[in-house]
C-alpha atoms as a PDB file:
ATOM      1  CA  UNK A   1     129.947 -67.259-135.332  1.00  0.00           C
ATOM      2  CA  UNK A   2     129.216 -68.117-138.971  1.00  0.00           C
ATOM      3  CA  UNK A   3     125.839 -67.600-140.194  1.00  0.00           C
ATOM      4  CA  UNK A   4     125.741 -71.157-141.478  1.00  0.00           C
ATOM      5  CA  UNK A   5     126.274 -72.648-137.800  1.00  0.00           C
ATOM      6  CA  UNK A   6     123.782 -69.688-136.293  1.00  0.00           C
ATOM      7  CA  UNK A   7     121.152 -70.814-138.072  1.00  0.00           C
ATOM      8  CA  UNK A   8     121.894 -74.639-137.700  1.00  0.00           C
ATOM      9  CA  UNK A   9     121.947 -73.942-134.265  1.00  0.00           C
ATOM     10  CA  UNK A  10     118.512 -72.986-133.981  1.00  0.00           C
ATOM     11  CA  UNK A  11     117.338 -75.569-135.607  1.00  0.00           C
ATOM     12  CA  UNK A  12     116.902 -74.957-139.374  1.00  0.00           C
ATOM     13  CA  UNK A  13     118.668 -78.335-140.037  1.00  0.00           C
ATOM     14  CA  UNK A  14     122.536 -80.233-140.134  1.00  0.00           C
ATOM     15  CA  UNK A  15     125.038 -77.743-141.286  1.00  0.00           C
ATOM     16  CA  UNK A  16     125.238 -80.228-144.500  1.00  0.00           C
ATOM     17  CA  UNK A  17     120.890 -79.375-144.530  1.00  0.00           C
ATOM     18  CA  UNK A  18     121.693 -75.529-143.916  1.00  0.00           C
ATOM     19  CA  UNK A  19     124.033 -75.435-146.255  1.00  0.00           C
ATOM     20  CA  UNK A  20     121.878 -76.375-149.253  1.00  0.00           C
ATOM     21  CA  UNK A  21     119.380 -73.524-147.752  1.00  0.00           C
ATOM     22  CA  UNK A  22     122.372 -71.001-148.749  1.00  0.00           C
ATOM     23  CA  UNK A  23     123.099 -72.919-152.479  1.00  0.00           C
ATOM     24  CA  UNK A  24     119.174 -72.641-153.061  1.00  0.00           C
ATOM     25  CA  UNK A  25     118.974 -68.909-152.066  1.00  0.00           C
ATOM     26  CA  UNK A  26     116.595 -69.681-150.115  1.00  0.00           C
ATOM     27  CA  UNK A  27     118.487 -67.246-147.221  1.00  0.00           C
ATOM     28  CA  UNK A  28     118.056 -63.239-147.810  1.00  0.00           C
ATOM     29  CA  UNK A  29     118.315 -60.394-146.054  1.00  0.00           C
ATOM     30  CA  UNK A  30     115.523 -58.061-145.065  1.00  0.00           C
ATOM     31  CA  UNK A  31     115.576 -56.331-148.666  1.00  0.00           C
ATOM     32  CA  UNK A  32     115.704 -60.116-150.357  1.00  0.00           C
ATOM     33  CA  UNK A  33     119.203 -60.185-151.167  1.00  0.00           C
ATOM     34  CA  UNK A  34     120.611 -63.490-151.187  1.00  0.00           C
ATOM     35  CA  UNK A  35     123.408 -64.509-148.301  1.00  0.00           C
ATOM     36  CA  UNK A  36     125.872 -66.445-148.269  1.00  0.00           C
ATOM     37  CA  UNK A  37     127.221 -69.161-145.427  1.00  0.00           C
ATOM     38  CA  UNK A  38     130.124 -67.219-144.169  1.00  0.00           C
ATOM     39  CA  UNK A  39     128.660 -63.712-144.222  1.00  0.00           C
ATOM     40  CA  UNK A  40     128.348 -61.709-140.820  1.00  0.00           C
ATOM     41  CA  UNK A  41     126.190 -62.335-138.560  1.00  0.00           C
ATOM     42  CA  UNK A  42     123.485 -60.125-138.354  1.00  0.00           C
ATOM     43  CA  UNK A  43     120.422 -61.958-136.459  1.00  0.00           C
ATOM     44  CA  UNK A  44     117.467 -59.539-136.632  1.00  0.00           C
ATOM     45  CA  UNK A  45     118.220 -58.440-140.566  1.00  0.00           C
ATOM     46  CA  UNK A  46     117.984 -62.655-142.032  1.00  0.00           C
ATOM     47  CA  UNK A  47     115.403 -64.224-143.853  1.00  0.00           C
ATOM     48  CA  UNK A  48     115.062 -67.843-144.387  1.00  0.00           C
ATOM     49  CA  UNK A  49     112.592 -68.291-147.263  1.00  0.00           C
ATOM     50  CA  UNK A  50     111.316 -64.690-146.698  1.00  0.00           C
ATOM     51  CA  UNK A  51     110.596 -64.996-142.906  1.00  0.00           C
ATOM     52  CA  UNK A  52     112.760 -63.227-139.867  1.00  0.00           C
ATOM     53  CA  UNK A  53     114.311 -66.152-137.813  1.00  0.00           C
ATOM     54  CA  UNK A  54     112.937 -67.713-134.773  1.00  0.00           C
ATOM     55  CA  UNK A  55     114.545 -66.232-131.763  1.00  0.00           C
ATOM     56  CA  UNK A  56     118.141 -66.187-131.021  1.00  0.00           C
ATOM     57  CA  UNK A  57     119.724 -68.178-127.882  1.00  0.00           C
ATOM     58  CA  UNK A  58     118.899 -66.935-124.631  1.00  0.00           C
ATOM     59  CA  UNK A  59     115.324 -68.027-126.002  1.00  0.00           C
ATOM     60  CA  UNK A  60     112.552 -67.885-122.740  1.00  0.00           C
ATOM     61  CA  UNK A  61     108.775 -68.693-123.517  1.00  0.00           C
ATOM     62  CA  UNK A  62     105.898 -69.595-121.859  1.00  0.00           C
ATOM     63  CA  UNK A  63     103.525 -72.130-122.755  1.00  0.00           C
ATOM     64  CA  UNK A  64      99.534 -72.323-121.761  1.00  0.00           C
ATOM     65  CA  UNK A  65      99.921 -76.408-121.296  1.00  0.00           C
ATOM     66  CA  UNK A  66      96.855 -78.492-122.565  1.00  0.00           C
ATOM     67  CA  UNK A  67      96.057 -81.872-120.649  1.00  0.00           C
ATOM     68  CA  UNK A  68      97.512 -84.805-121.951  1.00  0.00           C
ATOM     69  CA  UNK A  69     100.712 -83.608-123.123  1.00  0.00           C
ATOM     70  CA  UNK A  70     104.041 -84.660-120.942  1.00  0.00           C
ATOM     71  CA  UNK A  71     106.801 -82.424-120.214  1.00  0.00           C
ATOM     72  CA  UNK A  72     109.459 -84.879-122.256  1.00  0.00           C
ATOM     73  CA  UNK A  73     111.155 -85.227-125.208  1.00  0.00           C
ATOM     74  CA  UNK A  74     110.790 -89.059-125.526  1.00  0.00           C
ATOM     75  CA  UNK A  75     107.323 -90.002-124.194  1.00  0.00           C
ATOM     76  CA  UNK A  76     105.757 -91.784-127.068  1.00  0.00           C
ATOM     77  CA  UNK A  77     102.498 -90.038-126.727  1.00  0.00           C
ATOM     78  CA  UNK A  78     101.818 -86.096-127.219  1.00  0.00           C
ATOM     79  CA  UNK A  79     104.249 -83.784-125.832  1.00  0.00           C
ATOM     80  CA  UNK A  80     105.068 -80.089-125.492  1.00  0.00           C
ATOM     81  CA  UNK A  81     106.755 -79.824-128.131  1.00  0.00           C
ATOM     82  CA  UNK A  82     104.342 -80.535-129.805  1.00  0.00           C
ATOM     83  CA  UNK A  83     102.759 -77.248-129.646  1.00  0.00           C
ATOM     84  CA  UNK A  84     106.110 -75.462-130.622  1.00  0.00           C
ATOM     85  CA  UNK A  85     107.922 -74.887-133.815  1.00  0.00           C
ATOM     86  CA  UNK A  86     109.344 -78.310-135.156  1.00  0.00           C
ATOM     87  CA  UNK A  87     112.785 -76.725-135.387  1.00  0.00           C
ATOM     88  CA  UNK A  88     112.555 -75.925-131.571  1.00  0.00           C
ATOM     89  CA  UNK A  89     113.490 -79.968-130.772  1.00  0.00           C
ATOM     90  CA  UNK A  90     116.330 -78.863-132.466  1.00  0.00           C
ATOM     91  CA  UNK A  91     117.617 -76.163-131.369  1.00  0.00           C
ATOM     92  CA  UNK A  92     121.221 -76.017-129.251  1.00  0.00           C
ATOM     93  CA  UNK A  93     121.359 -74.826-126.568  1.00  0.00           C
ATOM     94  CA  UNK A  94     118.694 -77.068-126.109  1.00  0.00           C
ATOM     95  CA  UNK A  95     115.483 -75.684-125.290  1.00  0.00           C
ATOM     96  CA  UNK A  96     114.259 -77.387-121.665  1.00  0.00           C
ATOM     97  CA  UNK A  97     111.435 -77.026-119.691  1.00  0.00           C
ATOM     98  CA  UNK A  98     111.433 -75.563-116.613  1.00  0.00           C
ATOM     99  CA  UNK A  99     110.137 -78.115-114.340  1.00  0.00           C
ATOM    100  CA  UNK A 100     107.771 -79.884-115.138  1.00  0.00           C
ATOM    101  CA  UNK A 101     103.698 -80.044-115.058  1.00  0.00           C
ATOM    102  CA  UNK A 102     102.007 -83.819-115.234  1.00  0.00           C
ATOM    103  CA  UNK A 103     100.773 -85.184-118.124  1.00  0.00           C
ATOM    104  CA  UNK A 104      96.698 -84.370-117.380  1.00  0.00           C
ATOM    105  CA  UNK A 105      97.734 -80.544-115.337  1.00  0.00           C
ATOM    106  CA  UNK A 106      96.999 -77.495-117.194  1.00  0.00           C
ATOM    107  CA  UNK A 107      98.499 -74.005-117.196  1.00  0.00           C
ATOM    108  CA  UNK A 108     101.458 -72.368-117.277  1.00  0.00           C
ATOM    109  CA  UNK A 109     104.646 -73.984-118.486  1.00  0.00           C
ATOM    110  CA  UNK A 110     108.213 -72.109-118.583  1.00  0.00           C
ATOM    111  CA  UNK A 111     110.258 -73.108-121.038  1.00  0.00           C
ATOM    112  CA  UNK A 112     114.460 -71.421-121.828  1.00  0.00           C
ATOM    113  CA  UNK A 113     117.744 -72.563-123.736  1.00  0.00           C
ATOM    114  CA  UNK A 114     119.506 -70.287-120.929  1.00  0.00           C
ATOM    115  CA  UNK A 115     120.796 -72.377-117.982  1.00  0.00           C
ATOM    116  CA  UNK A 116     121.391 -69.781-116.360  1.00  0.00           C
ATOM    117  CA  UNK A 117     117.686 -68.046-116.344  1.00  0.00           C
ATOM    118  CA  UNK A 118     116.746 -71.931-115.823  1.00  0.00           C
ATOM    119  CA  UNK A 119     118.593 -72.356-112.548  1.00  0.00           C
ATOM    120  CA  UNK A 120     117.826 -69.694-111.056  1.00  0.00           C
ATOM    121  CA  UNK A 121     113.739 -70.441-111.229  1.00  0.00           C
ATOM    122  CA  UNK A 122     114.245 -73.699-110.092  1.00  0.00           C
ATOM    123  CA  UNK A 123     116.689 -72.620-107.025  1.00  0.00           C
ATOM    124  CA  UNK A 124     115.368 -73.168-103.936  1.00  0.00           C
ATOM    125  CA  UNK A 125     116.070 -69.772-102.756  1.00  0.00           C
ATOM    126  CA  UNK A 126     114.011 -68.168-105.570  1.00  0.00           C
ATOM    127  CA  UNK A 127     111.147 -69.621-103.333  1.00  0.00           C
ATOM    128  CA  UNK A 128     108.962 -68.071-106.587  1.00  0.00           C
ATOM    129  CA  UNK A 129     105.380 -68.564-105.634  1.00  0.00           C
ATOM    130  CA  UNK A 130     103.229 -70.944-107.757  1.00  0.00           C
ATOM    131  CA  UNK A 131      99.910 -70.591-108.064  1.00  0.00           C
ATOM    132  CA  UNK A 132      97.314 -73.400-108.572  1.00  0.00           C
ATOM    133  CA  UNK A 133      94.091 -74.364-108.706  1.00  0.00           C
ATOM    134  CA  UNK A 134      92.593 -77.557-107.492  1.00  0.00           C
ATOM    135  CA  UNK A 135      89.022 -79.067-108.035  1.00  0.00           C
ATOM    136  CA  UNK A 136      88.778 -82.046-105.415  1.00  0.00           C
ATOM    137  CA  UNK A 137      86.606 -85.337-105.425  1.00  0.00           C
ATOM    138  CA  UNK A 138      85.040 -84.600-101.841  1.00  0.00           C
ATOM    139  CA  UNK A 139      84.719 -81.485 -99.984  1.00  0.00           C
ATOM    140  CA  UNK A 140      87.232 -79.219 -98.012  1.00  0.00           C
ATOM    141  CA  UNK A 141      87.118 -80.409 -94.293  1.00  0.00           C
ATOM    142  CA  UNK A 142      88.074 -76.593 -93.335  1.00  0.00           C
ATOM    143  CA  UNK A 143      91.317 -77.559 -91.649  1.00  0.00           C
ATOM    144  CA  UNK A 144      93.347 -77.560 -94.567  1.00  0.00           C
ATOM    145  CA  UNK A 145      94.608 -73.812 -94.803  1.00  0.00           C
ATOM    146  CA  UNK A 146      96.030 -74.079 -91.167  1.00  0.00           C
ATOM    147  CA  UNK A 147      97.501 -77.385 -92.091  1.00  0.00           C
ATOM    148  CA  UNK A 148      99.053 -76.256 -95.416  1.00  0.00           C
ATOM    149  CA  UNK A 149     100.338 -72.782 -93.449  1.00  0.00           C
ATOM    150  CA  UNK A 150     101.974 -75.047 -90.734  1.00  0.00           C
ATOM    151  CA  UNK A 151     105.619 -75.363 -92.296  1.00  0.00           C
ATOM    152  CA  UNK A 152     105.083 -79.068 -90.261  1.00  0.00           C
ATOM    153  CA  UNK A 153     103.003 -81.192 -93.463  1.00  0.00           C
ATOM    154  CA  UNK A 154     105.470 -84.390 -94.105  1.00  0.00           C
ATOM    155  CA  UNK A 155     104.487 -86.229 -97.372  1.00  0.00           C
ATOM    156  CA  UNK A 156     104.648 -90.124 -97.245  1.00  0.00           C
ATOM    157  CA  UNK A 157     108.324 -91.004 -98.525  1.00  0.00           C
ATOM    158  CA  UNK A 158     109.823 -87.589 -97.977  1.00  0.00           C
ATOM    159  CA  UNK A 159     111.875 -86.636 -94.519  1.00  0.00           C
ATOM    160  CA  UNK A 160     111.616 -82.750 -94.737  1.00  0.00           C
ATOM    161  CA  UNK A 161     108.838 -81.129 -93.852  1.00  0.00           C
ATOM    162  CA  UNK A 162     106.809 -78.961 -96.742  1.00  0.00           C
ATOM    163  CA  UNK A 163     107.231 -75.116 -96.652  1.00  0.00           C
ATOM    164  CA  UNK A 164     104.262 -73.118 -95.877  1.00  0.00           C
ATOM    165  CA  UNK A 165     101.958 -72.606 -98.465  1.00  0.00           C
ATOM    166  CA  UNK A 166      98.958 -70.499 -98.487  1.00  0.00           C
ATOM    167  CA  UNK A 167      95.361 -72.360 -99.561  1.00  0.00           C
ATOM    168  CA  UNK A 168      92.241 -70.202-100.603  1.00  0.00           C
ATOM    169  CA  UNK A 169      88.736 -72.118-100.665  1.00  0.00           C
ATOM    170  CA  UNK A 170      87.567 -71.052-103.985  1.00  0.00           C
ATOM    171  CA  UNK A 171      84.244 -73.500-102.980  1.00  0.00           C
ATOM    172  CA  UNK A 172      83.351 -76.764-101.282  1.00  0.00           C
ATOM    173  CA  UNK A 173      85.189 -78.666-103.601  1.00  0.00           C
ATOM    174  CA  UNK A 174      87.352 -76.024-105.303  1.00  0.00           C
ATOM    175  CA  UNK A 175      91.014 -74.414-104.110  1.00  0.00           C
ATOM    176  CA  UNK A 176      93.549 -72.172-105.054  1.00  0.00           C
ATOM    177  CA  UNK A 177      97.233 -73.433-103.458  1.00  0.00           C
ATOM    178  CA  UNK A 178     100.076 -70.852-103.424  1.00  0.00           C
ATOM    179  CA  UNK A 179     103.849 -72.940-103.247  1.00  0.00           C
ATOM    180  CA  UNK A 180     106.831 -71.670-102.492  1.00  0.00           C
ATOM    181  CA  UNK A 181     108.714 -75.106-103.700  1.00  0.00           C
ATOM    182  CA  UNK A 182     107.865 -77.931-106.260  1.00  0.00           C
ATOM    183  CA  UNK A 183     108.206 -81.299-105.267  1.00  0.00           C
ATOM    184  CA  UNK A 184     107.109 -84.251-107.745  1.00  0.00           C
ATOM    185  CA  UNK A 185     103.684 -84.365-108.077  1.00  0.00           C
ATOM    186  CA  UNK A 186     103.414 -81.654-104.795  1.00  0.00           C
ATOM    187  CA  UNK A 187     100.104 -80.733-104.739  1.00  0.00           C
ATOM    188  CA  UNK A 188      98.137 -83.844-105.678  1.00  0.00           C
ATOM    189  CA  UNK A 189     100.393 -85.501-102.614  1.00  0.00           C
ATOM    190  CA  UNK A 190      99.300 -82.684-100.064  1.00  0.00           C
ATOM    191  CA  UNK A 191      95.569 -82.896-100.675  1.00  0.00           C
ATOM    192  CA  UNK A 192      96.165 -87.083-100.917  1.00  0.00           C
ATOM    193  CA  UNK A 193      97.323 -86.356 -96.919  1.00  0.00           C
ATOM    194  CA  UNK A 194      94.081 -84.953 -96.301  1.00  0.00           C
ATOM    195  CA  UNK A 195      92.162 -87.584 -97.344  1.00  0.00           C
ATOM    196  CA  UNK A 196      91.366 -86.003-100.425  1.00  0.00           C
ATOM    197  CA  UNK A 197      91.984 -86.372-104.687  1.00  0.00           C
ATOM    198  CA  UNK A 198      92.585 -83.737-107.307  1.00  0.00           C
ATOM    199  CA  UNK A 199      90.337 -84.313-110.044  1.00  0.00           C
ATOM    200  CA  UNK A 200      91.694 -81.662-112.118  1.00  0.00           C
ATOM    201  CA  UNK A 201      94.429 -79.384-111.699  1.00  0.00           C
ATOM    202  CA  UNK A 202      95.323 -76.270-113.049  1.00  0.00           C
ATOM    203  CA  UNK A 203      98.480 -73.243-112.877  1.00  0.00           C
ATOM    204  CA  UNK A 204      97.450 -70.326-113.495  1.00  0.00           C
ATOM    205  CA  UNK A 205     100.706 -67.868-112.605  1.00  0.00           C
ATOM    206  CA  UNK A 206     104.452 -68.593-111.494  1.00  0.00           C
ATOM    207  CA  UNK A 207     106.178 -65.754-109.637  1.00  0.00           C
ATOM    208  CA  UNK A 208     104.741 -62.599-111.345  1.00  0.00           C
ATOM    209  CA  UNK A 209     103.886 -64.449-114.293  1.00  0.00           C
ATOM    210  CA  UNK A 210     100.393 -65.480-115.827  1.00  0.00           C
ATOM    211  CA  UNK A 211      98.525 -66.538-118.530  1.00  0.00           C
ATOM    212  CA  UNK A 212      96.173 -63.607-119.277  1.00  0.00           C
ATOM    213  CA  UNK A 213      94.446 -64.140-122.024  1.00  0.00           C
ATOM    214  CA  UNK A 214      97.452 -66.738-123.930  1.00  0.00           C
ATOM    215  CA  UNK A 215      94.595 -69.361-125.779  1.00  0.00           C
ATOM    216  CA  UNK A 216      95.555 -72.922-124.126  1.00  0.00           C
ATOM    217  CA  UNK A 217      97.671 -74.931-126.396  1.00  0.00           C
ATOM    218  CA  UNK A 218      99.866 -71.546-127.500  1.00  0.00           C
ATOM    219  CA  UNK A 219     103.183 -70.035-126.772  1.00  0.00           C
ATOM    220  CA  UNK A 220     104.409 -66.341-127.011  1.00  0.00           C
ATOM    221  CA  UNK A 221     108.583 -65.430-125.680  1.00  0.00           C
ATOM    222  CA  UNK A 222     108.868 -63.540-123.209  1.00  0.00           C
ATOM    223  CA  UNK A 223     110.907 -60.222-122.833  1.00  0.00           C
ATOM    224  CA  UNK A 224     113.020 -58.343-120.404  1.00  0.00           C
ATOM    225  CA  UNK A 225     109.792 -56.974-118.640  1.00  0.00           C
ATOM    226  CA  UNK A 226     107.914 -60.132-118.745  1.00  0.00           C
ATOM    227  CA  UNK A 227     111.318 -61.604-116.485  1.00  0.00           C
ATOM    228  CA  UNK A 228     111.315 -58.717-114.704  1.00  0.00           C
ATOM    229  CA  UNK A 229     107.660 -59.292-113.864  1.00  0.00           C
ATOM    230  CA  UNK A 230     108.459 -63.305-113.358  1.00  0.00           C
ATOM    231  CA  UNK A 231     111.390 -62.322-110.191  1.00  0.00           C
ATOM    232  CA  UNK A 232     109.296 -59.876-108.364  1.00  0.00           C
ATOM    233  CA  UNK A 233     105.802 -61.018-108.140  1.00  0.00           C
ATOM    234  CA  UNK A 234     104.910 -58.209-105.797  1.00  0.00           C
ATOM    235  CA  UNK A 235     105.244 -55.681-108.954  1.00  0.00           C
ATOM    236  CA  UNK A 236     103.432 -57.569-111.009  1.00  0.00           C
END
């Protein structure tokens, strides 16, 4: 692949746009000498204005999701990608979330340009535990664990029962929910059937993923050991 087309595919701008970056100089290698549009592709040694280059395709990041962004690319209102590079939007293969958390749920977000890495989070047989945390409007009634556990829950509109999921009382009014599936809007729905309503709701760690200490409206890519990590939570 020529350079010029690398780096319009990640976003830096048209090919027309990148090309100007290569007229102006304004595209080195590591040592500052200038490149040129149809010089070899090296990823790791180019510098565009004096900076290494955002991360080639197969990108995979993770996201600690504020409230009150959506998971969407054309929701007038704030968005994910917000929080990310501008040139991100941009980039092709197109960067996509993985799933999706509501617009007021917290936590952590997946994000990839690798369909690949994105199907096979999202398969049903991954069955990749998600972990949340609820805070409720009334108290637990106590019968919800055994409920959840059943494998028998069936959410208004839906025909197939929910999987098992595991449900911690973290307090009266407080609960952390394990899922082994994601169906729209899952857990709000499942704590709706008990008579109940999430006031706030939070994910802390997918598969053998979490946040740690990753401030709340930042990003960092993950590596080979933090996917490693993500497929075999038991590891983790």
């Amino acid at each position: 692949m020529k350079l010029v087309k690398h780096l319009a595919n990640l976003g830096y701008g048209s090919r027309k746009e990148v090309a100007w970056l290569f007229r102006e100089g304004r595209v080195t290698d590591a040592a500052g000498e200038v490149l040129y549009a149809d010089d070899p592709l090296d990823h790791d040694n180019v510098r565009v204005d004096g900076e290494p280059l955002d991360p080639p395709p197969g990108l995979a990041l993770m996201l600690h999701k504020p409230a009150g962004h959506t998971c969407s690319t054309k929701d007038k209102g704030r968005i994910v990608y917000d929080l990310l590079p501008a040139r991100f939007r941009l980039r092709d293969p197109v960067l996509s979330t993985v799933g999706r958390l509501d617009r007021e749920t917290t936590g952590l977000l997946l994000m990839t340009d690798d369909g690949a890495l994105l199907h096979r989070i999202v398969s049903p047989k991954s069955r990749l535990p998600k972990v949340y945390e609820a805070a409720l409007a009334q108290d637990l009634r106590g019968d919800e664990a055994a409920l959840f556990a059943s494998g028998t829950l069936l959410l208004e509109s839906e025909t197939t029962p929910l999987l098992p999921a595991e449900l911690e009382a973290l307090g009266p009014r407080r609960a952390r929910l394990t899922l082994h599936e994601g169906r729209y809007h899952q857990v709000r729905r499942m704590f709706a059937a008990t008579g109940n309503h999430v006031e706030a709701l939070h994910r802390p760690r997918v598969g053998g993923l979490d946040l740690g200490d990753l401030p709340e409206g930042r990003w960092r890519a993950l590596d080979a050991a933090d996917l490693e990590r993500l497929f075999n939570p038991e590891t983790a």
